[in-house]
Protein backbone atom coordinates (compact mmCIF):
# COMPACT_ATOMS: atom_id res chain seq x y z
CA UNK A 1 138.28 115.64 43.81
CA UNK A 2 134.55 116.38 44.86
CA UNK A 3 131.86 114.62 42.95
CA UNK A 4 129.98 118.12 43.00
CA UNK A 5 132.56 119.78 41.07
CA UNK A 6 131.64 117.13 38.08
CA UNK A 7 128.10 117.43 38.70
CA UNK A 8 128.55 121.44 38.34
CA UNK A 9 130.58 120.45 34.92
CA UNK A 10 128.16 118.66 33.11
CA UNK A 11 124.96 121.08 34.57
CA UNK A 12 127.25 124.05 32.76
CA UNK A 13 126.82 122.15 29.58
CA UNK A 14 122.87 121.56 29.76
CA UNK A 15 120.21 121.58 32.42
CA UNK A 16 119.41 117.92 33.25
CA UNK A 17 117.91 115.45 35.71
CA UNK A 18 119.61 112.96 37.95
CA UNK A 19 119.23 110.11 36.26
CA UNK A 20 120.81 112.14 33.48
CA UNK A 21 123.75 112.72 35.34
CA UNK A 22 124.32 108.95 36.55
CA UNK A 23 124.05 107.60 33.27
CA UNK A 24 126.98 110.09 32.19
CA UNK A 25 129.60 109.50 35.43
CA UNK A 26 128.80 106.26 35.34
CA UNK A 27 129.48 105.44 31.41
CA UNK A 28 132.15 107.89 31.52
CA UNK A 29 135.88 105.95 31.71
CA UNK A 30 137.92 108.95 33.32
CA UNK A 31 135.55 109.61 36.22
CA UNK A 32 136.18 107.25 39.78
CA UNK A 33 132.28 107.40 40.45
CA UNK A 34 129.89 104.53 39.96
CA UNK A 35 127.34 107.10 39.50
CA UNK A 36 124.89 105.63 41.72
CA UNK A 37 121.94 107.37 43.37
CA UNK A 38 123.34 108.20 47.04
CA UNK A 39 126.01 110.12 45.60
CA UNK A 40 124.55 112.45 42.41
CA UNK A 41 121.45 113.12 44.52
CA UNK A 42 123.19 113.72 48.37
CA UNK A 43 125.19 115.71 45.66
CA UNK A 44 122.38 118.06 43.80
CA UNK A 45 120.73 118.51 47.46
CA UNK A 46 124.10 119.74 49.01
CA UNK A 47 124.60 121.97 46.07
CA UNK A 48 121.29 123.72 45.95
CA UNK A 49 121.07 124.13 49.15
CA UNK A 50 123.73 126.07 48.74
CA UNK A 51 122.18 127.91 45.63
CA UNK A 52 124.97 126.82 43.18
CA UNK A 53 122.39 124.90 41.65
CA UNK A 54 118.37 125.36 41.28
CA UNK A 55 115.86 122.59 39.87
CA UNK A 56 112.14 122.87 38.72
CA UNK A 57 109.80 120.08 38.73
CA UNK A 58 108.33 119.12 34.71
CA UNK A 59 105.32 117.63 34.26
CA UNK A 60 104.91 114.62 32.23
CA UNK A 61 101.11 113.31 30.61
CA UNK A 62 102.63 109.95 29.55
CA UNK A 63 105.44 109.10 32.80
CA UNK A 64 106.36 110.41 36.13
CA UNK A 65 107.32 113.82 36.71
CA UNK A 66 110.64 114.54 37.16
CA UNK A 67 112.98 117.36 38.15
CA UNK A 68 115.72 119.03 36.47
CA UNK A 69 118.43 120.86 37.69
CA UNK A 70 120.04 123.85 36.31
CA UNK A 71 123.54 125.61 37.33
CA UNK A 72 123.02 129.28 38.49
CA UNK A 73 125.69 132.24 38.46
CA UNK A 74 127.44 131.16 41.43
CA UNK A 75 127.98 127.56 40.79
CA UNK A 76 129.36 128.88 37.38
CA UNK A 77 132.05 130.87 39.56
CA UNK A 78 132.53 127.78 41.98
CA UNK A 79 133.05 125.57 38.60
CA UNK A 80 135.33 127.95 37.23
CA UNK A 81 137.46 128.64 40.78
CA UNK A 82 138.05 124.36 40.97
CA UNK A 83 138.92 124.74 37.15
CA UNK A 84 141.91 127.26 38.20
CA UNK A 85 142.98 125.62 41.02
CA UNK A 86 146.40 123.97 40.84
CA UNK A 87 146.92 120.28 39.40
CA UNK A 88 149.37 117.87 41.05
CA UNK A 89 150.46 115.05 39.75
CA UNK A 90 149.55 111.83 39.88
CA UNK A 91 150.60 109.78 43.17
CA UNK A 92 152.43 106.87 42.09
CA UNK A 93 150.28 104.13 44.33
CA UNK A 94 150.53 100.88 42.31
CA UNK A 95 149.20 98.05 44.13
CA UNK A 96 151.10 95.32 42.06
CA UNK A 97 154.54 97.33 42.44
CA UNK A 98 154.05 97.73 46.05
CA UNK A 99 153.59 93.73 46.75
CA UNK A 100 156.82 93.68 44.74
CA UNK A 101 158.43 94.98 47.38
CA UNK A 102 157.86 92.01 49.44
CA UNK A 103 158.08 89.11 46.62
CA UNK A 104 160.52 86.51 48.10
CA UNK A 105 157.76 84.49 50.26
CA UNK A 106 155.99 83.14 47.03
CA UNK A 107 158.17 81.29 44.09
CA UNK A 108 158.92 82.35 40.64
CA UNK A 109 155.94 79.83 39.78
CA UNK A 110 153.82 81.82 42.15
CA UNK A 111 154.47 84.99 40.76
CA UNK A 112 154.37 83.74 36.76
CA UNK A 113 151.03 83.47 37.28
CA UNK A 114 149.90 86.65 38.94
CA UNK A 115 151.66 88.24 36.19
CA UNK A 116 149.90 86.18 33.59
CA UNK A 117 146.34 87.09 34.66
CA UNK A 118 146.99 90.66 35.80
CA UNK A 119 148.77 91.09 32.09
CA UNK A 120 145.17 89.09 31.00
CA UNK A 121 142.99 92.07 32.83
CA UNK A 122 145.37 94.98 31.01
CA UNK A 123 144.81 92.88 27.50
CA UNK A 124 141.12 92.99 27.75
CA UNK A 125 140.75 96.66 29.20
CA UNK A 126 143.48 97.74 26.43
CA UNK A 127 141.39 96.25 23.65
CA UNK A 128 138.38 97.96 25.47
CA UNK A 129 139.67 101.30 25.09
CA UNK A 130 141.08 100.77 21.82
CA UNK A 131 137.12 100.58 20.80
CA UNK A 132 135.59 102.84 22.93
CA UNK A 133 133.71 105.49 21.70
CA UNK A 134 134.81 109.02 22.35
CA UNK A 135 133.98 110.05 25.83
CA UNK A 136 131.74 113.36 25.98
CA UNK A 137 131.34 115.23 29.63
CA UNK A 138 127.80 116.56 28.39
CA UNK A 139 125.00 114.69 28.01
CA UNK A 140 123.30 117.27 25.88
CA UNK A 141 122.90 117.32 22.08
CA UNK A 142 126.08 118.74 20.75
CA UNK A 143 125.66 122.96 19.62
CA UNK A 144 125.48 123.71 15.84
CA UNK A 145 128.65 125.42 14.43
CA UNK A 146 129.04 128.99 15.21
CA UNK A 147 126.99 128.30 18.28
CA UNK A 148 128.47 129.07 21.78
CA UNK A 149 132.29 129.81 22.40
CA UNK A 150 133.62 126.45 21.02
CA UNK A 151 134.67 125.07 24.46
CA UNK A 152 132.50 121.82 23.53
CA UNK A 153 135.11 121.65 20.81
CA UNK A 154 138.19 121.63 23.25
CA UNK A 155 136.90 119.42 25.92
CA UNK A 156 136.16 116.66 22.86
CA UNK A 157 139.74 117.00 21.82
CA UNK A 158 141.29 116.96 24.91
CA UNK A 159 139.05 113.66 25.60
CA UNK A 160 140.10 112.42 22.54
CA UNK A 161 143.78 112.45 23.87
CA UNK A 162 143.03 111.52 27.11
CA UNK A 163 141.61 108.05 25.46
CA UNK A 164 145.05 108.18 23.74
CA UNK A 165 147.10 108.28 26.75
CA UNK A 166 145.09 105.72 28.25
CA UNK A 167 146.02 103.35 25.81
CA UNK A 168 149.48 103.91 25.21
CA UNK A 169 150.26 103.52 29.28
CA UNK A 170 148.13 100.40 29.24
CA UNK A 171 150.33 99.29 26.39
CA UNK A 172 153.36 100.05 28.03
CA UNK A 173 152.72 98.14 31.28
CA UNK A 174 151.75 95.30 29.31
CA UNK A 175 155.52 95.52 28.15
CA UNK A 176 156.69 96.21 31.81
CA UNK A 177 154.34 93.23 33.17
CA UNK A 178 156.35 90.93 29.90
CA UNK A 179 159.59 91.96 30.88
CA UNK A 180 158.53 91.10 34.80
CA UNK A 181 157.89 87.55 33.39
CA UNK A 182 161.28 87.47 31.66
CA UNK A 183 162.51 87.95 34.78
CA UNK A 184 160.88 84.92 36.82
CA UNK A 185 161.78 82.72 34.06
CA UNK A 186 165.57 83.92 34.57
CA UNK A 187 165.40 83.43 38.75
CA UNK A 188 163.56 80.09 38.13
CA UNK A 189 166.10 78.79 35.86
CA UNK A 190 163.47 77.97 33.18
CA UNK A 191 165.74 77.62 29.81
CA UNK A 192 163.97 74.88 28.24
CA UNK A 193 161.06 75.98 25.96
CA UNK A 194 159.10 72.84 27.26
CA UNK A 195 159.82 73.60 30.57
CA UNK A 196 157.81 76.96 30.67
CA UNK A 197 154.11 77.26 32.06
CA UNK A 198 151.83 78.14 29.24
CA UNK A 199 151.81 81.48 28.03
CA UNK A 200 148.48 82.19 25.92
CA UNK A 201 149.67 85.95 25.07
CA UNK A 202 152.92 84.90 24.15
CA UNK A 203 156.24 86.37 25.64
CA UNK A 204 156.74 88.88 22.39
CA UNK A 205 153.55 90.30 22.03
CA UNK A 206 152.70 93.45 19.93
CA UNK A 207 151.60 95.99 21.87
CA UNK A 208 149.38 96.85 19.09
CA UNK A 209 146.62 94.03 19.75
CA UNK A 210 143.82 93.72 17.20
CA UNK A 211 140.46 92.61 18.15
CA UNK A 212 139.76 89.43 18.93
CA UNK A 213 137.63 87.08 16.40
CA UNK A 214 134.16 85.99 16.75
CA UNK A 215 133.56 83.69 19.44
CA UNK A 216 130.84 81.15 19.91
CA UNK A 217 128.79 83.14 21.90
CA UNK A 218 128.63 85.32 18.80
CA UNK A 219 127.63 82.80 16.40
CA UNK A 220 124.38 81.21 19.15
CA UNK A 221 122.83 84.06 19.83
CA UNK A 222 120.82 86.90 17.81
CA UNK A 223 121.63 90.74 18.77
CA UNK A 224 118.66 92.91 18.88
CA UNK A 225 119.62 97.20 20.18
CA UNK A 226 117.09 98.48 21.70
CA UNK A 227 117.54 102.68 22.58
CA UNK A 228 115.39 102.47 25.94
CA UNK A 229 115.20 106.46 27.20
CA UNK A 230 118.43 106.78 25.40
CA UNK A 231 119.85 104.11 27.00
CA UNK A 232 121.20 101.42 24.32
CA UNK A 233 120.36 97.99 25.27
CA UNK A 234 121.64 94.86 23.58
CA UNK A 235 118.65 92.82 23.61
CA UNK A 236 119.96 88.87 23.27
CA UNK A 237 117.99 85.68 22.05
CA UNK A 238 119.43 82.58 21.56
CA UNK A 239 117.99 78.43 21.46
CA UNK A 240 120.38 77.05 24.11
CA UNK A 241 122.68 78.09 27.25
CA UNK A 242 125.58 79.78 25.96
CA UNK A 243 127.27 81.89 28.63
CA UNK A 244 129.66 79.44 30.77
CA UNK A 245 133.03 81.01 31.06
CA UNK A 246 134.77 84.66 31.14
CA UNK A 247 135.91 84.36 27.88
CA UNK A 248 132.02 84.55 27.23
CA UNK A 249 131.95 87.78 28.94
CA UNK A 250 134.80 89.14 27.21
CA UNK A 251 132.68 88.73 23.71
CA UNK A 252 129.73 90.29 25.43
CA UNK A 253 131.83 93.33 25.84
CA UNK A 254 132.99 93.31 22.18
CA UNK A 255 129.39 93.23 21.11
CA UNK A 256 128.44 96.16 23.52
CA UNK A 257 131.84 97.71 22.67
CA UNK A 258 130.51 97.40 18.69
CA UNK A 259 126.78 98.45 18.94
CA UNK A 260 128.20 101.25 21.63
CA UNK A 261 125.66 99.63 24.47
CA UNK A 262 125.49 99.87 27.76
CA UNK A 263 123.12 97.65 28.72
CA UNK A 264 122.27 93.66 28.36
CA UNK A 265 119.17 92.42 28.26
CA UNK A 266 118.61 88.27 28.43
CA UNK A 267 116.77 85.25 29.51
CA UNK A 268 118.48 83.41 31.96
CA UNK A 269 118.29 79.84 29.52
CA UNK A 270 121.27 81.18 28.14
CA UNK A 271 123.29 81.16 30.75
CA UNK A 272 124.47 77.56 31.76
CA UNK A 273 123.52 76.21 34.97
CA UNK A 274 126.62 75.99 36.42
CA UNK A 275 125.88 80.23 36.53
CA UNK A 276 123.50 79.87 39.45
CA UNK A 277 125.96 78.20 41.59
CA UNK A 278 128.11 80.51 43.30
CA UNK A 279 130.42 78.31 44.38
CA UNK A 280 131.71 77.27 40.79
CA UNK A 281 133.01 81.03 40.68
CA UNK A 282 131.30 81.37 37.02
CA UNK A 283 129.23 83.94 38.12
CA UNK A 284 131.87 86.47 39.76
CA UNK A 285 134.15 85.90 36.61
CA UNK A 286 131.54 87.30 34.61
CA UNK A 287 129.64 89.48 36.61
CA UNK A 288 133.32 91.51 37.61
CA UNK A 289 134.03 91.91 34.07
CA UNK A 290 130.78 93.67 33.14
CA UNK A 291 130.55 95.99 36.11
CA UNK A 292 134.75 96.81 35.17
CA UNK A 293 133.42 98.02 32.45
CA UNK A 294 129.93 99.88 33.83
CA UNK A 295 127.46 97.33 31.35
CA UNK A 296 124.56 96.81 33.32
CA UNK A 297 123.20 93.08 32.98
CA UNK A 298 119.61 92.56 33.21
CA UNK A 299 118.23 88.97 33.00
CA UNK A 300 114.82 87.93 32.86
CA UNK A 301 113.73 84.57 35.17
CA UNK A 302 112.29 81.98 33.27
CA UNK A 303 109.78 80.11 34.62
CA UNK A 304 111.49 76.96 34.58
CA UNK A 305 114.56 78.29 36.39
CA UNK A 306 114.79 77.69 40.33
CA UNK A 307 117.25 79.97 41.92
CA UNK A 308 117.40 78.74 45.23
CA UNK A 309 120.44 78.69 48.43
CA UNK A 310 123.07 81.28 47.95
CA UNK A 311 122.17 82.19 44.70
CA UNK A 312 118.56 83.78 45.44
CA UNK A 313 120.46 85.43 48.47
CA UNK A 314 123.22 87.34 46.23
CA UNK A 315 120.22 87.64 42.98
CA UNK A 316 117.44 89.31 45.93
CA UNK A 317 120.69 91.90 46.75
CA UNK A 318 121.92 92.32 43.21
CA UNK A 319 118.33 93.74 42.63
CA UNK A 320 118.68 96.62 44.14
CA UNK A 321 121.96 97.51 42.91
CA UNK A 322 122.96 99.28 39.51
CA UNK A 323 124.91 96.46 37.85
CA UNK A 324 122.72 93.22 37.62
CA UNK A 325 119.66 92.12 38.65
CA UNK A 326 116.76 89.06 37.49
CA UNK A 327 113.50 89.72 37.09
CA UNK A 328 110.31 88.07 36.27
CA UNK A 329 109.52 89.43 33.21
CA UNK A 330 110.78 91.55 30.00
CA UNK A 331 108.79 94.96 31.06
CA UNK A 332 110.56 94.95 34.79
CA UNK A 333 114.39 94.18 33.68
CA UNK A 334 113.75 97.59 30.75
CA UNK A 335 112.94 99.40 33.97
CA UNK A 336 115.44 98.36 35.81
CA UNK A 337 117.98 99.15 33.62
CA UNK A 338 116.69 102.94 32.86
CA UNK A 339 116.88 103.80 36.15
């Protein structure tokens, strides 16, 4: 599937900009694209070029101009020619199934605990979806009733079941991934409760998970949404470090998950020092959670923080990539997470 053809979609729904378009692919859950700006605008110049698409440039007193693109007659027939064409289904390529294959070189110890934490990354992207606001393909402001042909109303239903079959097939490989462990406790001959490696989940859990409670990080810090361009930002304050683990993260993704943001904005004193240190792996744990999940983390250098080694090589990178950066003040992180 061609990025243009979903950059044709959303440009029959409204005439927008670029960064219009990357802040829908990449907050949408069903599309593969990051959304990042090599592929929407290689994308838009490919496609007008070809006159399926045409742009004008608006003036702006008050901030920089900026183009927007529109979807002419014959992109509307290339949209609707991809629409008809055939669907096959999904290829079953499962990457956990296929090392399963070739299992007897590790122990039933081994493989206990790949299932644990892969059953640990389908928990928290279940309980993701299961609060996830209703994906919508169009970035424009929804038409008034008796407006248009109603198509807006079939593509929000149809996303509305598409969220459902996500989380039913997450919930049923949790129970495939818990009868996997039943398994490895039967070829490892564990029959002794007190024998058995922890299991946080627990062997019979309900597929039906509820939310998690509170945790600390919710009680340290104060939440503050800021709608930035109509980007919502979770603006965070707090008196002491409190981000040290991925359970933090996880919480951090309930609170965007809650206020419906998708964007953080913090100081870096409240993240603990061991952060900074790539070698304690506390960044990557965190860090890989957010960008699963497309939140953009924007952190704002104190000037009592020295970033220095390793650190200031991955943070000088980071900075000119879409999911986190540091920067020396409040004003630069806002901009860097608009655009």
């Amino acid at each position: 599937m061609s990025i243009q053809y979903i950059v044709l979609g959303y440009l029959s729904t409204a005439s927008q900009s670029g960064y219009d378009l990357k802040k829908a692919i990449a907050a949408h859950p069903f599309l593969p694209w990051s959304g990042n700006n090599n592929q929407i605008y290689k994308s838009l110049m490919d496609l007008e070029n070809q006159g399926f698409i045409e742009s004008e440039t608006v003036i702006q007193s008050m901030a920089p101009n900026k183009k927007i693109y529109k979807i002419t007659n014959p992109g509307r027939a290339l949209l609707k020619y991809w629409l008809y064409e055939p669907v096959l289904p999904a290829s079953f390529n499962h990457p956990l199934l296929v090392k399963l294959q070739f299992a007897d070189p590790l122990k039933p110890a081994d493989w206990f605990e790949i299932f644990m934490k892969y059953r640990q990354e389908l928990h928290d992207r279940l309980l993701l979806f299961q609060h996830m606001p209703l994906p919508r393909l169009s970035t424009a402001k929804p038409q008034k009733p008796g407006i248009g042909t109603g198509t807006g109303d079939l593509a929000a239903s149809c996303n509305k079941l598409a969220l459902k079959y996500e989380i039913t097939r997450l919930e049923n490989e949790i129970q495939m991934v818990n009868q996997f462990l039943d398994l490895v406790k039967v070829q490892a001959g564990w029959k002794d409760p007190a024998s058995l490696p922890q299991d946080p989940l627990g062997q019979d859990m309900n597929p039906s998970i509820v939310y998690p409670p509170a945790g600390s990080v919710f009680e340290r810090l104060k939440v503050h949404r800021l709608d930035v361009d109509e980007l919502p930002v979770l603006e965070l304050t707090g008196e002491s470090a409190v981000m040290a683990s991925e359970q933090d993260a996880l919480d951090l993704l309930a609170l965007c998950s809650e206020h419906r943001a998708q964007g953080i904005l913090a100081s870096t004193s409240l993240f603990h020092d061991d952060f900074f240190r790539l070698k304690t792996g506390i960044a990557g744990a965190i860090l890989q959670k957010l960008a699963n999940y497309q939140v953009r983390l924007a952190l704002v250098r104190q000037p009592e923080q020295k970033i220095k080694g390793k650190f200031l090589e991955f943070m000088n990178e980071s900075n000119h990539g879409s999911h986190f950066a540091i920067l020396d003040s409040r004003d630069e992180a806002i901009r860097w997470l608009i655009h």
